[in-house]
Protein backbone atom coordinates (compact mmCIF):
# COMPACT_ATOMS: atom_id res chain seq x y z
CA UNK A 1 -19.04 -5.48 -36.00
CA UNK A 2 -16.02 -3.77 -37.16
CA UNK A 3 -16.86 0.41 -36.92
CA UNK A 4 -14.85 0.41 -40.04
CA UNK A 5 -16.25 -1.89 -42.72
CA UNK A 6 -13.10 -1.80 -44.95
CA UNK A 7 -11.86 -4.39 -42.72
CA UNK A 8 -14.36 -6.57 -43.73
CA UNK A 9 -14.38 -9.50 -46.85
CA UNK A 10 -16.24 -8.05 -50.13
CA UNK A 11 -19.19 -9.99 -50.14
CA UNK A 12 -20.04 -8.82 -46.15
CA UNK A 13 -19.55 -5.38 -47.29
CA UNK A 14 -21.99 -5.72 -49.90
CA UNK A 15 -24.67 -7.53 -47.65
CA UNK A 16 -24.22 -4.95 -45.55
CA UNK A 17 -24.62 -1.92 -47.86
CA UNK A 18 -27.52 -3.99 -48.90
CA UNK A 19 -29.21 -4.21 -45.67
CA UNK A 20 -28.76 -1.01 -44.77
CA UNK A 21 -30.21 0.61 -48.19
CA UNK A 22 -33.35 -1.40 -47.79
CA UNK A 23 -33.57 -0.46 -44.34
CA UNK A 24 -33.30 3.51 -44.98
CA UNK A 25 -36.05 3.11 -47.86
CA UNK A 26 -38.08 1.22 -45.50
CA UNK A 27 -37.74 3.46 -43.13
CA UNK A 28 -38.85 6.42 -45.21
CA UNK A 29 -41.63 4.77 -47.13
CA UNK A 30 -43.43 3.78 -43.94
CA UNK A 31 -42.74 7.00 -42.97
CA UNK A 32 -44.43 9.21 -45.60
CA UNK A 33 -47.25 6.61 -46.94
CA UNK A 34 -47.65 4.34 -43.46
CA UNK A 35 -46.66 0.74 -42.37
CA UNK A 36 -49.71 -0.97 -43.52
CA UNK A 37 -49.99 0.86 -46.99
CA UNK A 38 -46.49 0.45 -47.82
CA UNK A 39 -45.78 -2.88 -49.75
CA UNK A 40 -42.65 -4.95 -50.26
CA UNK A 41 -43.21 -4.10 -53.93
CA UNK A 42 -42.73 -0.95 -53.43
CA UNK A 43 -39.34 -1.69 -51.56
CA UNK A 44 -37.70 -3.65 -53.64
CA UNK A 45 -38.51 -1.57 -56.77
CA UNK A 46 -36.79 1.41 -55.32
CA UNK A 47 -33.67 -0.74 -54.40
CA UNK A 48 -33.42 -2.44 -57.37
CA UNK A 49 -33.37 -5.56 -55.93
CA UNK A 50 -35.54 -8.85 -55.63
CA UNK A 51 -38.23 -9.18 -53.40
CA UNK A 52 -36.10 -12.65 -52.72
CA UNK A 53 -33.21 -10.23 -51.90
CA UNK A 54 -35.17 -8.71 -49.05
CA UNK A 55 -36.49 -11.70 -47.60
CA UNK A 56 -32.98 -12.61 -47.23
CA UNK A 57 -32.30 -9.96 -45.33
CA UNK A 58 -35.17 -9.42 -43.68
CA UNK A 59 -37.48 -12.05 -42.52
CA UNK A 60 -40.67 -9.55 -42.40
CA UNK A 61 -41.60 -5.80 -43.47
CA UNK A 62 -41.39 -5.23 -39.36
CA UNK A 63 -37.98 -6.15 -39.49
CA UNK A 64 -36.92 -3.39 -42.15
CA UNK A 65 -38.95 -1.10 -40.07
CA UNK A 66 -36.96 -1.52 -36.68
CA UNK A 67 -33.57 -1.51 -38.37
CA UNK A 68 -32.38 1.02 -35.85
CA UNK A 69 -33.75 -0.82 -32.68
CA UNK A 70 -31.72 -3.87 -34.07
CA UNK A 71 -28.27 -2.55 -34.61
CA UNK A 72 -28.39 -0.91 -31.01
CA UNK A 73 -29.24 -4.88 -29.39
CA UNK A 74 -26.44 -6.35 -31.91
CA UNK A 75 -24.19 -3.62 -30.59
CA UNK A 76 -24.66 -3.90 -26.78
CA UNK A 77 -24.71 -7.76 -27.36
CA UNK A 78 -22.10 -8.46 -29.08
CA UNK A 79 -19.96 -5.92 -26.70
CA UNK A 80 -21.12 -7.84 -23.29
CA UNK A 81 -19.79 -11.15 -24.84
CA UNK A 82 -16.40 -9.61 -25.28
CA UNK A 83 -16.47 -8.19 -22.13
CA UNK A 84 -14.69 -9.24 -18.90
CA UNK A 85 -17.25 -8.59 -16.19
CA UNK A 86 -15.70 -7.01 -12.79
CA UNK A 87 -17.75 -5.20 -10.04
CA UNK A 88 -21.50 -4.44 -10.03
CA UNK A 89 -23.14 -6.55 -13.33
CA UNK A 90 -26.33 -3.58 -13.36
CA UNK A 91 -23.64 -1.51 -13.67
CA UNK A 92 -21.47 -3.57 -16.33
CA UNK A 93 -24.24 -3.86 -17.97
CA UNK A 94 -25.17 0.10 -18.00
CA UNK A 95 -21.40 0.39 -19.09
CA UNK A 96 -21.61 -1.80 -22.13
CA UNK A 97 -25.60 -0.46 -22.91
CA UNK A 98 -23.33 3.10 -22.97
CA UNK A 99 -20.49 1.69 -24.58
CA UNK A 100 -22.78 -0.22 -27.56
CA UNK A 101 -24.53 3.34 -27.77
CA UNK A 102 -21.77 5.27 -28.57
CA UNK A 103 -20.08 3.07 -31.13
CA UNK A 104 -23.79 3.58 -33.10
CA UNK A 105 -23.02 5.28 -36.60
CA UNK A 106 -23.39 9.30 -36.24
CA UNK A 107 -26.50 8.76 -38.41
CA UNK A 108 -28.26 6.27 -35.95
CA UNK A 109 -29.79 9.02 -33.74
CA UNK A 110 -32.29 10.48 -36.38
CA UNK A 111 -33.13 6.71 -38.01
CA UNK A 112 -33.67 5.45 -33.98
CA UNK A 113 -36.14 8.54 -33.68
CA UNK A 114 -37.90 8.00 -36.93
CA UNK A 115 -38.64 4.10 -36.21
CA UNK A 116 -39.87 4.94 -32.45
CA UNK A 117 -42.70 7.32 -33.78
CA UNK A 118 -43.04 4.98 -36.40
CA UNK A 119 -43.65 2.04 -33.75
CA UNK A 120 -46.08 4.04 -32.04
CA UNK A 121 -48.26 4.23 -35.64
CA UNK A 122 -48.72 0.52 -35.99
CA UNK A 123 -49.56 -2.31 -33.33
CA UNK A 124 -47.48 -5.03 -35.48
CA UNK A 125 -44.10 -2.92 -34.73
CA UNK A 126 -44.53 -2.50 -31.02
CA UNK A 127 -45.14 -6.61 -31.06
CA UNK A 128 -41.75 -6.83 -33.20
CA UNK A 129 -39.60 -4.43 -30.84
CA UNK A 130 -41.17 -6.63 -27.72
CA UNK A 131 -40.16 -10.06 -29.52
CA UNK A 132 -36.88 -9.38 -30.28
CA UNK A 133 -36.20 -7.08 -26.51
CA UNK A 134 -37.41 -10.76 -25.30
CA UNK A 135 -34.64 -12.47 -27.73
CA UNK A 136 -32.03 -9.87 -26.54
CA UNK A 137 -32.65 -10.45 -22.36
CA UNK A 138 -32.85 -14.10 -23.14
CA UNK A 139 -29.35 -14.11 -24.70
CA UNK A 140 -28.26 -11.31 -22.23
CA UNK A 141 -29.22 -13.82 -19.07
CA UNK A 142 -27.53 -16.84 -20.78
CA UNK A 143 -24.45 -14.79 -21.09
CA UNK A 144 -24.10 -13.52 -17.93
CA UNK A 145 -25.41 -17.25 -16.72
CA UNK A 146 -22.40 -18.75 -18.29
CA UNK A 147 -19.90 -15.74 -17.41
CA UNK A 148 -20.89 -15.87 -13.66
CA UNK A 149 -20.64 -19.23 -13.32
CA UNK A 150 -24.79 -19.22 -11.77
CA UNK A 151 -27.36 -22.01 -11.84
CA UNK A 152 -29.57 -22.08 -14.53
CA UNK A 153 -32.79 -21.44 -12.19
CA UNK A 154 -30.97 -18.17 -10.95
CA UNK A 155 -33.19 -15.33 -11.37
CA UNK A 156 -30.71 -12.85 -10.74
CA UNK A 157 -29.90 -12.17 -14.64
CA UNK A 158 -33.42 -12.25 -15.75
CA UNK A 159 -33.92 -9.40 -13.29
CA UNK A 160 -30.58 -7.57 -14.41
CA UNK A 161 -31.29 -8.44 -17.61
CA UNK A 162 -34.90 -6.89 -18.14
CA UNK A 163 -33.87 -3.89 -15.65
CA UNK A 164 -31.60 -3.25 -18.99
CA UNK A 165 -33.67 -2.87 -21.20
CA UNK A 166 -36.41 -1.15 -19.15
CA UNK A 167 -33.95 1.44 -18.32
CA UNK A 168 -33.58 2.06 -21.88
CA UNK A 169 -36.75 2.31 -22.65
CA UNK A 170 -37.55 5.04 -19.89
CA UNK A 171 -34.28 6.87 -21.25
CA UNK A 172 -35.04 6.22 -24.83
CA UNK A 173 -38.64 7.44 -24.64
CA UNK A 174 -38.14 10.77 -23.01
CA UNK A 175 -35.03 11.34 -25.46
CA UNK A 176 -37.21 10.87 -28.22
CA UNK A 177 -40.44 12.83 -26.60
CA UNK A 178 -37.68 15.98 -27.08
CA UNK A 179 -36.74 14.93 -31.03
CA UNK A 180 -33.11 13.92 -29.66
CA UNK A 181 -32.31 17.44 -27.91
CA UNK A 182 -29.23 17.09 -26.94
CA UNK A 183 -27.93 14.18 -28.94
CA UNK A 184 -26.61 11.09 -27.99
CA UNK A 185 -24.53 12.65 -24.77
CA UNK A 186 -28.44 13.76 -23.77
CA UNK A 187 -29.76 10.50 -24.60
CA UNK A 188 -26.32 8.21 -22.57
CA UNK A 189 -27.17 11.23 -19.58
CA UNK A 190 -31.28 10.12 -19.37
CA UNK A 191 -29.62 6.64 -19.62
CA UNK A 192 -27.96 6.61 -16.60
CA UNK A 193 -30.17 8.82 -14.72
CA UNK A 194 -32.64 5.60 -15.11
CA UNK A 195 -30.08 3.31 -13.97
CA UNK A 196 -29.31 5.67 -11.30
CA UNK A 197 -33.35 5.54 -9.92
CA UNK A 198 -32.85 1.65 -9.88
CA UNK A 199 -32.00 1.33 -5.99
CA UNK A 200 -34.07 4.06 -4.56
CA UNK A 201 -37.08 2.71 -6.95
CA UNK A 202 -36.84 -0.54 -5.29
CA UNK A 203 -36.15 0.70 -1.62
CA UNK A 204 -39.71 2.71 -2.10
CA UNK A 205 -42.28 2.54 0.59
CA UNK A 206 -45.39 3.89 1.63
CA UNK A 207 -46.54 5.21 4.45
């Protein structure tokens, strides 16, 4: 996506503005009344759009709510495809996690902050983050599948892959546990700290 969205047609730059205005009053609905009692009604009223409008752009009320969580995959997915992979892929991929993070709007770290206490409020959003995680590694290992050359039985990129995102999440919780002190340098830092505890983690041993 273009960090400047003069550059693109009109119509995207009103589905856009769209999207993101339903996903900012989702956001802080859920937020002050809760998930569950918070109804699409409700939503589209205060846009002033159609409830057919917001099914359009989002396929479910979880959807709206993990906005945030969405346009940080998109980001760091659409930035490995462009990508020319050379060296170490856990650590192309920590580049381009980095790289996707820090093209985020300036906005993104509050929203990202808001949804994650918000997931933790309601089982239904944890299951949505998980799906689409699952979507993003799935895409991630077909990418790196087809950029590498591998077979598809390699298990090499589904272990790369979901070392990704689990690195996030360990850098992503703590970040949040602290309300984002720091910013997003803080947050990129606990990022690759986690990649960083990747090869002594699995050279561990007891005894």
């Amino acid at each position: 996506m273009p960090a400047d969205d003069r550059e693109l047609p009109l119509r995207e730059r009103k589905r856009l503005r769209t999207r993101r205005a339903l996903a900012d009053i989702a956001l802080r609905l859920f937020t002050e009344q809760g998930f569950d009692a918070t109804k699409v009604e409700q939503l589209v009223e205060e846009a002033e759009v159609s409830r057919s409008t917001f099914f359009r752009t989002f396929p479910t009320k979880e959807a709206a709510a993990t906005e945030a969580e969405t346009e940080l995959w998109a980001n760091y997915l659409a930035a490995l495809q462009e990508r020319e992979l050379t060296g170490p892929i856990l650590i192309e991929l920590r580049d381009t996690l980095t790289a996707a993070t820090e093209a985020l709007p300036h906005d993104w770290d509050q929203r990202y902050i808001a949804t994650r206490r918000l997931v933790l409020t309601a089982p239904t959003l944890m299951g949505q983050v998980d799906y689409h995680r699952s979507g993003v590694e799935k895409q991630v290992i077909d990418c790196l599948t087809t950029k590498l050359g591998l077979a598809p039985d390699d298990l090499r990129p589904h272990i790369l892959a979901e070392l990704t995102t689990t690195a996030w999440s360990i850098a992503g919780r703590a970040w949040v546990a602290t309300d984002g002190d720091g910013g997003r340098a803080a947050l990129i830092d606990r990022l690759h700290n986690a990649f960083a505890a990747i090869p002594t983690a699995l050279e561990l041993t007891a005894g």
